[in-house]
Protein backbone atom coordinates (compact mmCIF):
# COMPACT_ATOMS: atom_id res chain seq x y z
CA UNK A 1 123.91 133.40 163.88
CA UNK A 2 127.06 132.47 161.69
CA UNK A 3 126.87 128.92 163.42
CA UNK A 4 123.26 128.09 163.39
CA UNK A 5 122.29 125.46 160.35
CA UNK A 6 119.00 123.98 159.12
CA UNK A 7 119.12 120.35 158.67
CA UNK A 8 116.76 118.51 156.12
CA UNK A 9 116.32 115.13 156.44
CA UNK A 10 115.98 112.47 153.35
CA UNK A 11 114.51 109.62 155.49
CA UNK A 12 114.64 105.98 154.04
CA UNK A 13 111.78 103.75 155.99
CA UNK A 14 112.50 100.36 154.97
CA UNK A 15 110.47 97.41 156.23
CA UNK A 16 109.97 93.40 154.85
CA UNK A 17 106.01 94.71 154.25
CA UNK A 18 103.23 93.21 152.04
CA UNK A 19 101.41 96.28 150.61
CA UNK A 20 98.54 97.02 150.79
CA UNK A 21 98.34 94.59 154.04
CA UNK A 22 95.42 93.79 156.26
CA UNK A 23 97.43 94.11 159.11
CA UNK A 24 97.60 97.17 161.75
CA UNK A 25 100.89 97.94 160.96
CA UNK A 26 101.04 99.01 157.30
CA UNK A 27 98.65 101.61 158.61
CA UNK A 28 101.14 102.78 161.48
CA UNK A 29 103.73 102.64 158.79
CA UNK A 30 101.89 104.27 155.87
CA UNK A 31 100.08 107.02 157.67
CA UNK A 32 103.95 107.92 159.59
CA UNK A 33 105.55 108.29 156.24
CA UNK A 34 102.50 110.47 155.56
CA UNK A 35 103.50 112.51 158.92
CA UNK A 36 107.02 112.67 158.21
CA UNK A 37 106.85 114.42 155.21
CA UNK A 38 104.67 117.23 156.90
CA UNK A 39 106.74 120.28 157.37
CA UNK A 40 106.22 123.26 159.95
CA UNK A 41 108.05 126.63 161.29
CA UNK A 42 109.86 124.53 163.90
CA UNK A 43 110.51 121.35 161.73
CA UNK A 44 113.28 120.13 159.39
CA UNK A 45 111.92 119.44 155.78
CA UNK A 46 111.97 115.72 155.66
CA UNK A 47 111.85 114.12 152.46
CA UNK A 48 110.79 110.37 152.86
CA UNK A 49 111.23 107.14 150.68
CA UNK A 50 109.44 103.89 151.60
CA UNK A 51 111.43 100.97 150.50
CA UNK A 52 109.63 97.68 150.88
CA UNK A 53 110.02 94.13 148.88
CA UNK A 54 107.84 93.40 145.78
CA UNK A 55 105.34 90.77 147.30
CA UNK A 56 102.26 89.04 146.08
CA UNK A 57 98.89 90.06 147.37
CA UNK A 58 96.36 88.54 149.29
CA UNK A 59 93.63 87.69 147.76
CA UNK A 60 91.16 90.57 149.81
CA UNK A 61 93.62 93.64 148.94
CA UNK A 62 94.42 92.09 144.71
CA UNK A 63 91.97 95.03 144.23
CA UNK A 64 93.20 97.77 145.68
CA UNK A 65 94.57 100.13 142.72
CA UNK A 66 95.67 102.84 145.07
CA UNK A 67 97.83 102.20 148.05
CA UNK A 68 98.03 106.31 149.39
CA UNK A 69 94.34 106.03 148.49
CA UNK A 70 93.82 102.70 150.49
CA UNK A 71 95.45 104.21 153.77
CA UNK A 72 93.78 107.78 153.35
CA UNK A 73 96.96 109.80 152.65
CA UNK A 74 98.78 112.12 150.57
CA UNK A 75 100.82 111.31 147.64
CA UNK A 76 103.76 113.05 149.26
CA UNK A 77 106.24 110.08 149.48
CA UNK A 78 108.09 108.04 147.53
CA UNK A 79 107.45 103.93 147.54
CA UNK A 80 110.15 102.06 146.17
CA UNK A 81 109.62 98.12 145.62
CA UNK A 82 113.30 95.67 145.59
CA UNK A 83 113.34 92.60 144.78
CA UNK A 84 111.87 89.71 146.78
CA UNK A 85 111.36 86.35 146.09
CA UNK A 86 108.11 85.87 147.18
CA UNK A 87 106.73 82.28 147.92
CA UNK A 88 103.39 82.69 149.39
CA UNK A 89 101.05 81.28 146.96
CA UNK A 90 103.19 77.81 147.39
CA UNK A 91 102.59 78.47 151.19
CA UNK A 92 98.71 78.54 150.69
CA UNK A 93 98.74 75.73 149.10
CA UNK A 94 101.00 73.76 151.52
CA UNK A 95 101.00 75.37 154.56
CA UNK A 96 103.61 73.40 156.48
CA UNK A 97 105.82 75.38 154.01
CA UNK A 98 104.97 78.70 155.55
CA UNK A 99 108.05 78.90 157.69
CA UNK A 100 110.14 78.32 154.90
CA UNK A 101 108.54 80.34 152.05
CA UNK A 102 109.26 83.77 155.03
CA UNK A 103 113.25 82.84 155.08
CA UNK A 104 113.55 83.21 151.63
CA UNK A 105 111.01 86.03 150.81
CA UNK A 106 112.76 87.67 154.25
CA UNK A 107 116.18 86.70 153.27
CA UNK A 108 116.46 88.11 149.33
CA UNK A 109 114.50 91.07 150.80
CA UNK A 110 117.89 91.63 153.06
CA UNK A 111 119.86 90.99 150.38
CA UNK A 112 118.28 94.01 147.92
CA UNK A 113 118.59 95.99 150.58
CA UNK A 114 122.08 95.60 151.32
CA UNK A 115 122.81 96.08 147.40
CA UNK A 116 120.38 99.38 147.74
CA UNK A 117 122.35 100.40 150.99
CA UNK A 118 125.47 100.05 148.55
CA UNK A 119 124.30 101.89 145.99
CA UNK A 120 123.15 104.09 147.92
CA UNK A 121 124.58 107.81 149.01
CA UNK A 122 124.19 108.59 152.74
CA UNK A 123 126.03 111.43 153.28
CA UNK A 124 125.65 114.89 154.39
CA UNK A 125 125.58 117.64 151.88
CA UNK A 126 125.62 121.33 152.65
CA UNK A 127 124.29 124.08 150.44
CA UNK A 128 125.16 127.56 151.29
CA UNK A 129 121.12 129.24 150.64
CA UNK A 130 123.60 132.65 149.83
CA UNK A 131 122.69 134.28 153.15
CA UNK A 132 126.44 134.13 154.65
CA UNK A 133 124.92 133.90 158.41
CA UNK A 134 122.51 130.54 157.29
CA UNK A 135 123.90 127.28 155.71
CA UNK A 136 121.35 124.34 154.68
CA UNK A 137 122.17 120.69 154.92
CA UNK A 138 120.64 117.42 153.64
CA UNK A 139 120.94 114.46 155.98
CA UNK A 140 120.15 110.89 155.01
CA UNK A 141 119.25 108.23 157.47
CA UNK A 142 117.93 104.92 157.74
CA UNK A 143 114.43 104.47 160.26
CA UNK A 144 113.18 100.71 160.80
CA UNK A 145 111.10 98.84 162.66
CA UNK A 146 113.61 95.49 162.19
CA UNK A 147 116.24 94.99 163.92
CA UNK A 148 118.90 92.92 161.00
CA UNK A 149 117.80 95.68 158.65
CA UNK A 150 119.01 98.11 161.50
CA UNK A 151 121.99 95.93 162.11
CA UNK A 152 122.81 96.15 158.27
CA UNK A 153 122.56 99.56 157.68
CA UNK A 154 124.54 100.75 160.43
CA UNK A 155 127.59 99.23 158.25
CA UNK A 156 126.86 101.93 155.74
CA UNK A 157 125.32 105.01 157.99
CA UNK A 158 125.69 106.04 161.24
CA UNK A 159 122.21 107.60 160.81
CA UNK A 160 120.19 104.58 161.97
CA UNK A 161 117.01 105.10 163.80
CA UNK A 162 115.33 101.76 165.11
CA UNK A 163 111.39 101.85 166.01
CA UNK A 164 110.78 98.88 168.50
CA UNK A 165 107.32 96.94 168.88
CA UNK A 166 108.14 94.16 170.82
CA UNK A 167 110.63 93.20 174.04
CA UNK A 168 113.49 93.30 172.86
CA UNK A 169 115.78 89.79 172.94
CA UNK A 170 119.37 89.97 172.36
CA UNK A 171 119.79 90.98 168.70
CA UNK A 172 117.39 93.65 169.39
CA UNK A 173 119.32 95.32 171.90
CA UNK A 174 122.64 94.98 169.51
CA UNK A 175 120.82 96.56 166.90
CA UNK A 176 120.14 99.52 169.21
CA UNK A 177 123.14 99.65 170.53
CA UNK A 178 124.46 100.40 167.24
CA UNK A 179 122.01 102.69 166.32
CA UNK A 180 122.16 106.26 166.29
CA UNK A 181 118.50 106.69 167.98
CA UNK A 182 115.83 104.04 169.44
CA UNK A 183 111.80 104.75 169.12
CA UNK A 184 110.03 102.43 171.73
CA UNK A 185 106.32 102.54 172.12
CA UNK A 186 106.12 101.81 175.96
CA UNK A 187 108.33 102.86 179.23
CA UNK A 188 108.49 99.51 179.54
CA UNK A 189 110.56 99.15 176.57
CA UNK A 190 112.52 101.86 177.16
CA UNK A 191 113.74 100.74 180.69
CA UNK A 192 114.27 97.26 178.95
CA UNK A 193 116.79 98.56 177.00
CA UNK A 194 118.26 100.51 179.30
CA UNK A 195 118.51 97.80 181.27
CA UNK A 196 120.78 96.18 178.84
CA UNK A 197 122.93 98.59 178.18
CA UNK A 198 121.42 101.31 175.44
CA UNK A 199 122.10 105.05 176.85
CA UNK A 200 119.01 106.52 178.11
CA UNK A 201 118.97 109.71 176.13
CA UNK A 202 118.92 107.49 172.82
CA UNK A 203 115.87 106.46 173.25
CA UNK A 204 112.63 108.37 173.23
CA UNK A 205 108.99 106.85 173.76
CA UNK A 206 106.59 107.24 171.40
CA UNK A 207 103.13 105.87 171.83
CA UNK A 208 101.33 105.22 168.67
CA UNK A 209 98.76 107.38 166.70
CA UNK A 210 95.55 107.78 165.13
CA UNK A 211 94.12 109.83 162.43
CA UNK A 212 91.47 112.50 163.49
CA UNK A 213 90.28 113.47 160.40
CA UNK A 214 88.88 110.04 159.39
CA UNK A 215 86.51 110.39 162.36
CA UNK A 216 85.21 113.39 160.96
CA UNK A 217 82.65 111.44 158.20
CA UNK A 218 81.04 112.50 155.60
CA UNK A 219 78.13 111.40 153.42
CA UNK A 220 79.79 107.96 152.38
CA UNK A 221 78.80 104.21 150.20
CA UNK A 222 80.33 101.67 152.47
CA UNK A 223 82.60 99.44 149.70
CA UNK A 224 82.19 95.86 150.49
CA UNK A 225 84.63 94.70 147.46
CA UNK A 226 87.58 93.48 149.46
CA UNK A 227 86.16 91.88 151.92
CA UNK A 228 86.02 88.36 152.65
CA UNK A 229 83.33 86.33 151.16
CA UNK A 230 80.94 85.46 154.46
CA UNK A 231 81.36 82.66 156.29
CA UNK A 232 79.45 78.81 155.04
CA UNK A 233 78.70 75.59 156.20
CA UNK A 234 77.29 74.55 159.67
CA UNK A 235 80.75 76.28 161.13
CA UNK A 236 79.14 79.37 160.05
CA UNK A 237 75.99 79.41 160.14
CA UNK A 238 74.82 82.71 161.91
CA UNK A 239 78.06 84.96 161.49
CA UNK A 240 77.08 86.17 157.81
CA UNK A 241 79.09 89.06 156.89
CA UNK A 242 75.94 89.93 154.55
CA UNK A 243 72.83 88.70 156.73
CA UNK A 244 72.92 90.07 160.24
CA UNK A 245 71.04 89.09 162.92
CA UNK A 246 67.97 91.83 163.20
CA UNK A 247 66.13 93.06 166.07
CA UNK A 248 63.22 94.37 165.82
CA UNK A 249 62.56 97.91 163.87
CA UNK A 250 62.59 100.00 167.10
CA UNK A 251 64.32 103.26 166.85
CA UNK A 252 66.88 102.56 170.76
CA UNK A 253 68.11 106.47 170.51
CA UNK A 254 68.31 109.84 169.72
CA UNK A 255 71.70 109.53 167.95
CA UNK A 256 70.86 110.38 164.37
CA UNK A 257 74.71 109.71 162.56
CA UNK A 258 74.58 106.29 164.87
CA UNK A 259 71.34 105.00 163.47
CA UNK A 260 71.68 105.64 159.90
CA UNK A 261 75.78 104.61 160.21
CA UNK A 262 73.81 101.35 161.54
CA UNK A 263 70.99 101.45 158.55
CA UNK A 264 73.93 101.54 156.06
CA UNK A 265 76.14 99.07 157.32
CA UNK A 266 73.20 97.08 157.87
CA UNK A 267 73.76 96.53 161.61
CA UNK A 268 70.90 96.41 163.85
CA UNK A 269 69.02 99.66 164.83
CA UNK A 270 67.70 99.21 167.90
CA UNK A 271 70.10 96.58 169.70
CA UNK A 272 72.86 97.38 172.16
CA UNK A 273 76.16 96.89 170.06
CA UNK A 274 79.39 95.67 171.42
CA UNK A 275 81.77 95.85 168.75
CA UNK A 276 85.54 94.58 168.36
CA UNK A 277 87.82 95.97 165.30
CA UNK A 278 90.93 94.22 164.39
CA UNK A 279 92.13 91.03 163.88
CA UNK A 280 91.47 88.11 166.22
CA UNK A 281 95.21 86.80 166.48
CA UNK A 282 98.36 88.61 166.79
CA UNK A 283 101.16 86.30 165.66
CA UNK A 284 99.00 83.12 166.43
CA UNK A 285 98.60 85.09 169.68
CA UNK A 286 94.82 85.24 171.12
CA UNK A 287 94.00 88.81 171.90
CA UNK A 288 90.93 87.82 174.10
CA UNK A 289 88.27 86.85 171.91
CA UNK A 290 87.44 83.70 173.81
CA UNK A 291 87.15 85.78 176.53
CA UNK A 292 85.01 88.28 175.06
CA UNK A 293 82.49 85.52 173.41
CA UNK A 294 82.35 84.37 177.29
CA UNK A 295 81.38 87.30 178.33
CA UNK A 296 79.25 87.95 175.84
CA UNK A 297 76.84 84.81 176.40
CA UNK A 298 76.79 85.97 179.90
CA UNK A 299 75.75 89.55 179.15
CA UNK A 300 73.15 88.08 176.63
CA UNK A 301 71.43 86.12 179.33
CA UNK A 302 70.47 89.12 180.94
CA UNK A 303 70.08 91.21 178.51
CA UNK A 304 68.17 89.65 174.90
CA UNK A 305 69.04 93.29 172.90
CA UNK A 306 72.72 92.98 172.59
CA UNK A 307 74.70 91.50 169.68
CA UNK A 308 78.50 91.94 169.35
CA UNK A 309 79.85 92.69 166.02
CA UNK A 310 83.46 92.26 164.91
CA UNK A 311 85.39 93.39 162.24
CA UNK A 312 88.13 92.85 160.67
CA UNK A 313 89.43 90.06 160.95
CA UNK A 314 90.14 86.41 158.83
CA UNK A 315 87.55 84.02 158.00
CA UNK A 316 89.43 81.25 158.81
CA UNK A 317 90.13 82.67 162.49
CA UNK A 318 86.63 83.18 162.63
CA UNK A 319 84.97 79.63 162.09
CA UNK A 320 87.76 78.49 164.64
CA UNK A 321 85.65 80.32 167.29
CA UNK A 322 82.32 78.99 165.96
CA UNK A 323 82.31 75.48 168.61
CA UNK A 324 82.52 77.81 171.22
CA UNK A 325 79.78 80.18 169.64
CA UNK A 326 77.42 77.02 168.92
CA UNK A 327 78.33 76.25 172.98
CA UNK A 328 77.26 78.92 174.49
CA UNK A 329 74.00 79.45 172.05
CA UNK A 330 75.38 82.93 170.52
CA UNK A 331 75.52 82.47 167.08
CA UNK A 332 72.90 84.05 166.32
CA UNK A 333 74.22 87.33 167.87
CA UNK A 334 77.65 87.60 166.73
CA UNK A 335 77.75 89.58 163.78
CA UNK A 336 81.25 89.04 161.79
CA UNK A 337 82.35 91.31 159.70
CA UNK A 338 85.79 90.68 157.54
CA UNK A 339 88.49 92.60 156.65
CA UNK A 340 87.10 96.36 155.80
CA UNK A 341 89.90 99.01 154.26
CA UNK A 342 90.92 101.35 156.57
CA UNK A 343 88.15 104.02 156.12
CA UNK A 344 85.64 102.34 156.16
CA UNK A 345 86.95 101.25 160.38
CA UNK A 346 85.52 104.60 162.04
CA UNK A 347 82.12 104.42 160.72
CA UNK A 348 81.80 100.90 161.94
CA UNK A 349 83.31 101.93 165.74
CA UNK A 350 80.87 104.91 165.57
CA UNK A 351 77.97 102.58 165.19
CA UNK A 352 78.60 101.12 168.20
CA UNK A 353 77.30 101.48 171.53
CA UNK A 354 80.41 100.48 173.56
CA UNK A 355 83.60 99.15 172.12
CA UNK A 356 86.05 96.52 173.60
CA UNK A 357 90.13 96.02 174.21
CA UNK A 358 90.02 92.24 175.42
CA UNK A 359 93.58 91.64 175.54
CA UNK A 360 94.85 88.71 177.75
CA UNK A 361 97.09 88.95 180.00
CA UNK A 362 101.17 88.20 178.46
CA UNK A 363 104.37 89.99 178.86
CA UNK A 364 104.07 91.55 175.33
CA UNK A 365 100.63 92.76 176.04
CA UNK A 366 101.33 94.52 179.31
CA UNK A 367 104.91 96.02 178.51
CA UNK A 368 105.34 96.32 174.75
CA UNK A 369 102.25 97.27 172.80
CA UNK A 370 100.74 100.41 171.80
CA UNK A 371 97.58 98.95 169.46
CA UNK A 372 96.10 101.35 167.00
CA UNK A 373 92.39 100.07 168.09
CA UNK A 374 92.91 101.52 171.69
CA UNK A 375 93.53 105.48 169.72
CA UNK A 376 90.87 104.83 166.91
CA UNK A 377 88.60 103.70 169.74
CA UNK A 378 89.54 107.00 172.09
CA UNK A 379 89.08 109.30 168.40
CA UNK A 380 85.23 107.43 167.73
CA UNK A 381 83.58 109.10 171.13
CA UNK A 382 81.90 105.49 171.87
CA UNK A 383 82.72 104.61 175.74
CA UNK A 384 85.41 101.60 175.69
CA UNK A 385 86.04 98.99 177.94
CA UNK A 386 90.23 97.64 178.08
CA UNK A 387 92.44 95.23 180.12
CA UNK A 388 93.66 96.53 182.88
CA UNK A 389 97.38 96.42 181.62
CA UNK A 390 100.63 98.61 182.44
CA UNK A 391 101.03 99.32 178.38
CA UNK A 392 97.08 100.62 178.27
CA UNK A 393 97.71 102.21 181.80
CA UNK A 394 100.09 104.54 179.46
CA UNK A 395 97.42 105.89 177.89
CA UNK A 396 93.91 105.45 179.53
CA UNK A 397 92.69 106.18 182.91
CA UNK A 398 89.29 105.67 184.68
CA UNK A 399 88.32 108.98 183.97
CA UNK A 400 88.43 108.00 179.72
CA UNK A 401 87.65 103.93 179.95
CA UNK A 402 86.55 100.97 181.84
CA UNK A 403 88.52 98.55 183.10
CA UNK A 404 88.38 95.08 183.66
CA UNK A 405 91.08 92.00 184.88
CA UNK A 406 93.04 90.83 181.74
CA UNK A 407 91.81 87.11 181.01
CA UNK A 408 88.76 87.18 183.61
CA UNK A 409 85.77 86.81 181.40
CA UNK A 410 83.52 87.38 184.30
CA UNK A 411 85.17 90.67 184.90
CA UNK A 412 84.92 91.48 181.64
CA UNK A 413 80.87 90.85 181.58
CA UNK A 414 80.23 93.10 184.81
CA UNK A 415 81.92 95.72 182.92
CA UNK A 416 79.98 95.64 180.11
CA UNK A 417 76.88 95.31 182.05
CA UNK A 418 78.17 98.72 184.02
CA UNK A 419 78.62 100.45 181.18
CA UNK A 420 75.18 99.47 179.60
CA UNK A 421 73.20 100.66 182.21
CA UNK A 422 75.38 103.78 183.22
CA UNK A 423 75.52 105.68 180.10
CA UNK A 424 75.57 109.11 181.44
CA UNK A 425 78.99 108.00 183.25
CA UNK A 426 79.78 105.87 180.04
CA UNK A 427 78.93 109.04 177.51
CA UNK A 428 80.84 111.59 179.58
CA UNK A 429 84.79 109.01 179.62
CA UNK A 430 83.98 108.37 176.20
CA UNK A 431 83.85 112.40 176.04
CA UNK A 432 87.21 112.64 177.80
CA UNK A 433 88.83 110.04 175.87
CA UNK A 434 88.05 111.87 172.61
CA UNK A 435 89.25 114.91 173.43
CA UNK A 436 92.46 113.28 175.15
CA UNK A 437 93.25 111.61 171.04
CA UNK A 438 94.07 114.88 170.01
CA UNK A 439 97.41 114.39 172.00
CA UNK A 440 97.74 110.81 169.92
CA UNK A 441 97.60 112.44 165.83
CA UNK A 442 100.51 110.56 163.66
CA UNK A 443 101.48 114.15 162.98
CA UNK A 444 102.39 114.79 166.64
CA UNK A 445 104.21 111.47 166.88
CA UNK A 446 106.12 112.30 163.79
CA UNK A 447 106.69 116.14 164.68
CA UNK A 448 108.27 114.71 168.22
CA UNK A 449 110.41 112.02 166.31
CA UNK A 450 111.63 114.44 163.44
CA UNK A 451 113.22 116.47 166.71
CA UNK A 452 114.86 113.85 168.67
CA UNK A 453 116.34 112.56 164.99
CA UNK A 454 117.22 115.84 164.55
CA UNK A 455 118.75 116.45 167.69
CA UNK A 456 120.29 113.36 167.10
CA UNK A 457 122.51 113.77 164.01
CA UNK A 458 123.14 117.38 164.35
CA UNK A 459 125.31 117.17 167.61
């Protein structure tokens, strides 16, 4: 016993993010600092400070008063703002200046943080708790999900700890080379990086996460302040965030907390909902929504009940999309929903009658992702269709979701159409796939990352 020592952590997350954002990862980010902080029998205490740049806010999110509220978590964390010179209003304005208003937000954000890094204290500090068999210790480290912050800090701590989302290029791979541990959300990844060098046993794979709780819903008043004002003009005529198509008044089901989710989000009660959550375009990226307005119009014509809904994303992205709409005589049917705060995203995926993962077919899709809507959609109990993709493979099987050929609208039709008229099958993968989310909670992520970090710095 005289050598064994507890190690608490003082973790420092620092990341170039806009908060509140309407982007999927300031809720990976804010709801892991949440986790971290969590302590247990078998854990470290872990102390965590989020250090992000002061930014200006979008427009949607200039009301939000409450970030911890925003996000649906704890006050237990400290969020500390550096200096950032911010030019994104200019970039509205004139957007060919978008490119250069990032460099300099990105670039003074890198320099606070190299002044905070030298400020700074990262050493280890050991208390003696009095009990001569037990010492105590405080560990700082550094966790990121960028790889020149990484880079950076390892010039002031060897504690580095380097989260990656994407495949990693050269100046990823230096950054984990130099740091201390590597988080990757795929096998994929891993193997990547293994491949160029980084020591197997650095790295640990950690799929993302999803919240349980805000599936469980109570009575609620859905809060339509931040979202986007609906859409106007010919471009939008039919995709009203505030007039949705209606079907007629028939009661389709027996699901009571589906119908009146439906009467209060003023969806349709009686049609067959498709829905979509998230945004439409991942760094200018399609995720699939062309192919998923295909399929769509070829579900509709045989089949006059079914509307697809989606939510979440910009308004802008959205009239881009309206040609094709007007095309293939949907309009009507697409119900478009913008950007909706976090909690209010499981009561809309619970209103739906089958939920969909369109992603195309690229090499960041299929090795490096791990999207939030593929958990949230597993937690909501509503049978989902996905891309047939090594990264989803990770997760799903055909015993918890349909699949269908990345990029093959056609495919993705029939699979809709299978799941519409086999909803015993449909009802009972949907089943599997909620129970299997209770391996995916943010606080068993961060309970498995707290304990490779720990075995990390302690050797």
């Amino acid at each position: 016993m005289a050598g064994f020592a507890m190690t608490n952590m003082k973790l420092y997350y620092f990341a170039n993010l806009r908060l509140p954002t309407e982007k999927a990862h300031g809720v990976q980010i804010m709801k892991m600092c949440h986790a971290f902080t969590a302590t247990g029998d078998q854990r470290p205490a872990t102390s965590v400070t989020l250090v992000i740049p002061w930014r200006w806010r979008t427009r949607q999110l200039r009301g939000v008063k409450d970030v911890y509220a925003y996000y649906g978590v704890e006050r237990n964390f400290r969020i500390v703002r550096l200096p950032s010179l911010d030019l994104y209003p200019l970039a509205q304005l004139f957007p060919f200046l978008d490119r250069f208003a990032f460099a300099v937000q990105y670039g003074t954000f890198l320099l606070s943080v190299f002044v905070y890094l030298l400020i700074s204290r990262f050493t280890r500090v050991s208390n003696h708790s009095g009990t001569p068999s037990l010492r105590h210790s405080v560990t700082s480290l550094v966790y990121t999900r960028d790889s020149r912050i990484a880079r950076l800090a390892a010039k002031f701590t060897k504690n580095v700890f380097l989260e990656l989302h994407t495949i990693p290029k050269s100046d990823d791979i230096e950054a984990a080379q130099k740091s201390k541990g590597i988080i990757t959300l795929t096998q994929k990844l891993k193997e990547i990086l293994r491949d160029g060098g980084v020591l197997a046993e650095k790295i640990i794979v950690a799929s993302d996460g999803v919240d349980l709780a805000a599936f469980t819903l109570p009575p609620f008043q859905v809060d339509h302040s931040i979202n986007s004002s609906p859409l106007r003009g010919e471009a939008g005529r039919g995709v009203d965030s505030n007039t949705p198509p209606q079907a007629p008044p028939q009661k389709r089901g027996g699901d009571e907390e589906k119908q009146v989710l439906r009467k209060r989000l003023g969806l349709p009660l009686d049609a067959k909902l498709i829905g979509y959550a998230g945004r439409l375009k991942t760094m200018d990226k399609e995720k699939g929504i062309p192919e998923l307005l295909e399929a769509f119009a070829a579900l509709r014509a045989g089949d006059s009940h079914a509307r697809l809904v989606i939510v979440g994303g910009d308004s802008g992205d959205a009239v881009i999309y309206a040609a094709r709409m007007r095309a293939d005589g949907i309009v009507p049917y697409v119900h478009y929903v913008s950007h909706v705060s976090p909690a209010d995203v499981p009561k809309y995926l619970k209103a739906m009658d089958v939920l969909a993962a369109p992603f195309p077919k690229s090499d960041h899709y299929a090795y490096a992702m791990s999207p939030l809507k593929i958990f949230e959609y597993m937690a909501s109990g509503i049978p989902m269709i996905a891309s047939d993709l090594p990264s989803l493979r990770e997760i799903l099987t055909e015993d918890d979701a349909f699949f269908f050929e990345p990029g093959n609208a056609e495919d993705l039709a029939l699979a809709l159409v299978n799941v519409l008229k086999n909803p015993v099958e449909a009802a009972h993968r949907a089943a599997n796939a909620h129970k299997k989310a209770e391996q995916y909670t943010w606080k068993k992520r961060a309970e498995n990352i707290i304990q490779f970090i720990s075995d990390e710095v302690t050797e």
